[in-house]
N, C-alpha and C. Protein backbone atom coordinates (compact mmCIF):
# COMPACT_ATOMS: atom_id res chain seq x y z
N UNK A 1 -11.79 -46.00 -253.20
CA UNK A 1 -10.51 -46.46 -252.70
C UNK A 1 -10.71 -47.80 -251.99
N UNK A 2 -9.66 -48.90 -252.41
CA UNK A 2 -9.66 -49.97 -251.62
C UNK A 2 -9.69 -49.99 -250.37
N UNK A 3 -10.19 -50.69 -249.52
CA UNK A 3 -9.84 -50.87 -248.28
C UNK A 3 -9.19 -52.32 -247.91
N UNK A 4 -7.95 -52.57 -247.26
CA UNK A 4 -7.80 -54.00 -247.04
C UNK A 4 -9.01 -54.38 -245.53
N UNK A 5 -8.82 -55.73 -245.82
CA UNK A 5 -9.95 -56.31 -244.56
C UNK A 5 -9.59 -55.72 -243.28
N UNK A 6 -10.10 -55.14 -242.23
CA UNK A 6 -10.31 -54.97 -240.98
C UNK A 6 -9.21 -53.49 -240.83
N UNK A 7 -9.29 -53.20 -242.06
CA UNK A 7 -8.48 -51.91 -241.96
C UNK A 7 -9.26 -50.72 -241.09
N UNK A 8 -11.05 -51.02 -241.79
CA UNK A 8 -11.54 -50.19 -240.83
C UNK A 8 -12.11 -50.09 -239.38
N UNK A 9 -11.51 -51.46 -239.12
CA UNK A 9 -11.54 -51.41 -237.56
C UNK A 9 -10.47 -51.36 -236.87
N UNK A 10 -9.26 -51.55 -237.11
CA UNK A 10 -8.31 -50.91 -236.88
C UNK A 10 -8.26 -49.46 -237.02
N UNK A 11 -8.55 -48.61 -237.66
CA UNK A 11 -8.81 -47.09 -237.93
C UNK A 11 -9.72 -46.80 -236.61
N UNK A 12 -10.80 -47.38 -236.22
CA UNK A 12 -11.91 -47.29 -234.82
C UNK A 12 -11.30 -47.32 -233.95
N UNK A 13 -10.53 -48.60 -234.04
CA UNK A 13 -9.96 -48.54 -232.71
C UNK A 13 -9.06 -47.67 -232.51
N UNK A 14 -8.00 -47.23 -233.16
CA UNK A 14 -7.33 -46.45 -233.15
C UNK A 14 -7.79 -44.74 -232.45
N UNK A 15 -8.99 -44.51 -233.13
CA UNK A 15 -9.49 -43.69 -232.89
C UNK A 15 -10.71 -43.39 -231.61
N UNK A 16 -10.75 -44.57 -231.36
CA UNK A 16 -11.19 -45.32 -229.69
C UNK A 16 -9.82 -44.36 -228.92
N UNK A 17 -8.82 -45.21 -229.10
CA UNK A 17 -7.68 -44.83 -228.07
C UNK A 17 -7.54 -43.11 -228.03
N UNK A 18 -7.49 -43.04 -229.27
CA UNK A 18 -6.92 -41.78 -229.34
C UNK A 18 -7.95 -40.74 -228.09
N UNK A 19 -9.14 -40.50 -228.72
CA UNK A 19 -10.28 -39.95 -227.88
C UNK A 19 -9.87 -40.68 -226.69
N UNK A 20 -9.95 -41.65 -225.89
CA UNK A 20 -9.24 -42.17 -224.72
C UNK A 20 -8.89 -40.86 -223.75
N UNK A 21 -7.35 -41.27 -224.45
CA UNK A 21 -6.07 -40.59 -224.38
C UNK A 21 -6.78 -39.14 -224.09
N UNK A 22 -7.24 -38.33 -225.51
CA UNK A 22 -7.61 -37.36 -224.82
C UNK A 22 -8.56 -36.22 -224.24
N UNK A 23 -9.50 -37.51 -223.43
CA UNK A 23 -10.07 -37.33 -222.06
C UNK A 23 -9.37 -37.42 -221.02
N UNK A 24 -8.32 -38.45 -220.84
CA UNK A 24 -7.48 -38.42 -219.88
C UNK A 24 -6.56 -37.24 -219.78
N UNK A 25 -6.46 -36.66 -221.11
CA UNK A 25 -5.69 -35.39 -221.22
C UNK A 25 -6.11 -34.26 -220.47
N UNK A 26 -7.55 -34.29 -220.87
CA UNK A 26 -8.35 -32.99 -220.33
C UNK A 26 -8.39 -33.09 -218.81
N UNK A 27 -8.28 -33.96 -218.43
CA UNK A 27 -8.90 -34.43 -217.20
C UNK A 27 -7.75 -33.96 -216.39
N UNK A 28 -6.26 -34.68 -216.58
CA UNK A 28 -5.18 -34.43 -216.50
C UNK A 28 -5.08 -32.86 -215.93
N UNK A 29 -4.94 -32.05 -217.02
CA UNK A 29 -5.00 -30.68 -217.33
C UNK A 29 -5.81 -29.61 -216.26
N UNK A 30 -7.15 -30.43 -216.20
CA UNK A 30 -8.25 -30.00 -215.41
C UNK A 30 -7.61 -30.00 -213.95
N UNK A 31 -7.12 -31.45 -213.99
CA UNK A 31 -6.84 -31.22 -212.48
C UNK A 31 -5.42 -30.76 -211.87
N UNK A 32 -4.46 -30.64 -213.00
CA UNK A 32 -3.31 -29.95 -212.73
C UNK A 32 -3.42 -27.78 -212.62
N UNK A 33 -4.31 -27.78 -212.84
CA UNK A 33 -5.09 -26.56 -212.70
C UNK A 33 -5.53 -25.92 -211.53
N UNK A 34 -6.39 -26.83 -211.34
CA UNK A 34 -6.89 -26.93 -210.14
C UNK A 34 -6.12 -26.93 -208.87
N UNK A 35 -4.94 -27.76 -208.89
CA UNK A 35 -3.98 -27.73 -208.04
C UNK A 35 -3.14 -26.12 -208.16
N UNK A 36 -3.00 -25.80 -208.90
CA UNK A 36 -2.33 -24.63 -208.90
C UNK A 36 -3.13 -23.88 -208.46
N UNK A 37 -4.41 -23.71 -208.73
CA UNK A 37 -5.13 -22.38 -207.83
C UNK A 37 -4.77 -22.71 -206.29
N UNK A 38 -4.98 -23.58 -205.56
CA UNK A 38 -5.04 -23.94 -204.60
C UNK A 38 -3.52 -23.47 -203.89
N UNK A 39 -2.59 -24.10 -204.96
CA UNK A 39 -1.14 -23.78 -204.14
C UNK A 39 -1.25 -21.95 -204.18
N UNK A 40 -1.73 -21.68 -205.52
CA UNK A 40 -1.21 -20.11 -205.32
C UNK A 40 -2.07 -19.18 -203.66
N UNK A 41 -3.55 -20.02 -203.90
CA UNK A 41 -4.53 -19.19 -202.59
C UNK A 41 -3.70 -19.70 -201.33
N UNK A 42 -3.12 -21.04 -201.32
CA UNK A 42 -2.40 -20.64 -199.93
C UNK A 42 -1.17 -19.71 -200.05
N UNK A 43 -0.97 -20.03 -201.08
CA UNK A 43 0.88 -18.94 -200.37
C UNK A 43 -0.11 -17.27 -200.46
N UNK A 44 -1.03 -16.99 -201.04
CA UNK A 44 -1.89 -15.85 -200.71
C UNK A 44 -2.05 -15.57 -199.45
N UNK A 45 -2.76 -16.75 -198.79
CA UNK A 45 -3.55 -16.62 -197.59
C UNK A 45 -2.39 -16.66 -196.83
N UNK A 46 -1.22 -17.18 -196.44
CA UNK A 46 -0.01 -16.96 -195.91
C UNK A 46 0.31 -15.69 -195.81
N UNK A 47 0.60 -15.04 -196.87
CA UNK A 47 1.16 -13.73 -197.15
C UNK A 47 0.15 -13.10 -196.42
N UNK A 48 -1.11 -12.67 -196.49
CA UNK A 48 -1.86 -11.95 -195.92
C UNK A 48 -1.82 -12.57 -194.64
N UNK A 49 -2.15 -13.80 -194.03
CA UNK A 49 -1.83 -13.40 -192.27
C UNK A 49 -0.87 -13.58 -191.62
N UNK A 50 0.50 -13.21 -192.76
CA UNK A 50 1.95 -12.62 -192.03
C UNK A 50 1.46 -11.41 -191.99
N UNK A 51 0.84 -10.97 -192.92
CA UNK A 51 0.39 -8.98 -193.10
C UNK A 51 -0.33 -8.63 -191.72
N UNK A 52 -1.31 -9.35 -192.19
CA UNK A 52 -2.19 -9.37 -190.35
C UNK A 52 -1.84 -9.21 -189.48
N UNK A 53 -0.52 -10.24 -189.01
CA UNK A 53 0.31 -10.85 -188.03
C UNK A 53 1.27 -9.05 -187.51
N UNK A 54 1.71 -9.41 -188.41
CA UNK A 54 2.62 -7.67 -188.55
C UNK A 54 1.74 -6.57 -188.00
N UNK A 55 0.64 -6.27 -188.64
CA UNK A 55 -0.26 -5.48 -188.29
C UNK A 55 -0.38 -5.21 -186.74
N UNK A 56 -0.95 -6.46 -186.64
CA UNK A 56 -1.03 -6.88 -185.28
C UNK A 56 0.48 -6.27 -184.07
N UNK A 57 1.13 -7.36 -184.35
CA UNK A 57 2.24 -6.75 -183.97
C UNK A 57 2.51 -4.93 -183.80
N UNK A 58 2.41 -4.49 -184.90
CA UNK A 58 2.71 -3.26 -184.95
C UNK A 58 2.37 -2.46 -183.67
N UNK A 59 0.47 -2.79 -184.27
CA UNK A 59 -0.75 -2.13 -183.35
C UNK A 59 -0.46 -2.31 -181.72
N UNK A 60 0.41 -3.39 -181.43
CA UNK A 60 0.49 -3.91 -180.16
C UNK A 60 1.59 -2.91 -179.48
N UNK A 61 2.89 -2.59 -180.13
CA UNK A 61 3.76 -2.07 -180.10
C UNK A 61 3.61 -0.83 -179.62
N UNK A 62 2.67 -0.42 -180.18
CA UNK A 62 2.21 1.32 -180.40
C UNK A 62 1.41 1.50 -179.14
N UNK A 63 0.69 0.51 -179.00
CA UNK A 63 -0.31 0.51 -177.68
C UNK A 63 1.11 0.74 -175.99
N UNK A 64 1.69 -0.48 -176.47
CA UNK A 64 2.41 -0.41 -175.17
C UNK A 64 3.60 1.03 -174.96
N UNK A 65 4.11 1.39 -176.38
CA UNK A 65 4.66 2.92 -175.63
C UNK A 65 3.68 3.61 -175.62
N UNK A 66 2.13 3.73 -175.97
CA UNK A 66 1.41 5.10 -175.36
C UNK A 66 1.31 4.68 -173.96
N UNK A 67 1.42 3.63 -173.55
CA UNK A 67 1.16 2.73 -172.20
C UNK A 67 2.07 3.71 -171.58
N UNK A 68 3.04 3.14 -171.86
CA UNK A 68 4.70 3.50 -170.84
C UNK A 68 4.65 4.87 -170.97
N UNK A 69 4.45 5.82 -171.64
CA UNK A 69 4.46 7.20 -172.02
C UNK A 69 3.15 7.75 -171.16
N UNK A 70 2.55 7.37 -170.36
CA UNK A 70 1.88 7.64 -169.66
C UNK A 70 1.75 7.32 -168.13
């Protein structure tokens, strides 16, 4: 098959960019990922030391009427 002149470096380069592109993709991806673990472990870690918090609370509650009840 013919090739016209510099067709096949145009095809390289092309294929330069492309691979480029997607590393920046992965990378992208990688770190949009990454961010999501992070958002989900805090609203985790939130949730658990409202749980705590409550706990706490509770335990405190309970202490002071055996208090008064005595």
């Amino acid at each position: 098959m013919y090739e016209l002149p510099g067709r096949r470096a145009e095809i390289q380069s092309l294929q330069s960019e492309y691979d480029s592109i997607s590393r920046e993709q992965i990378e992208t991806a990688t770190e949009l990922a990454y961010a999501e673990v992070i958002s989900c472990s805090r609203k985790n870690l939130e949730r658990e030391l409202q749980n705590e918090s409550r706990q706490h609370n509770r335990h405190q509650g309970r202490m002071k009427r055996r208090a008064e009840e005595i």
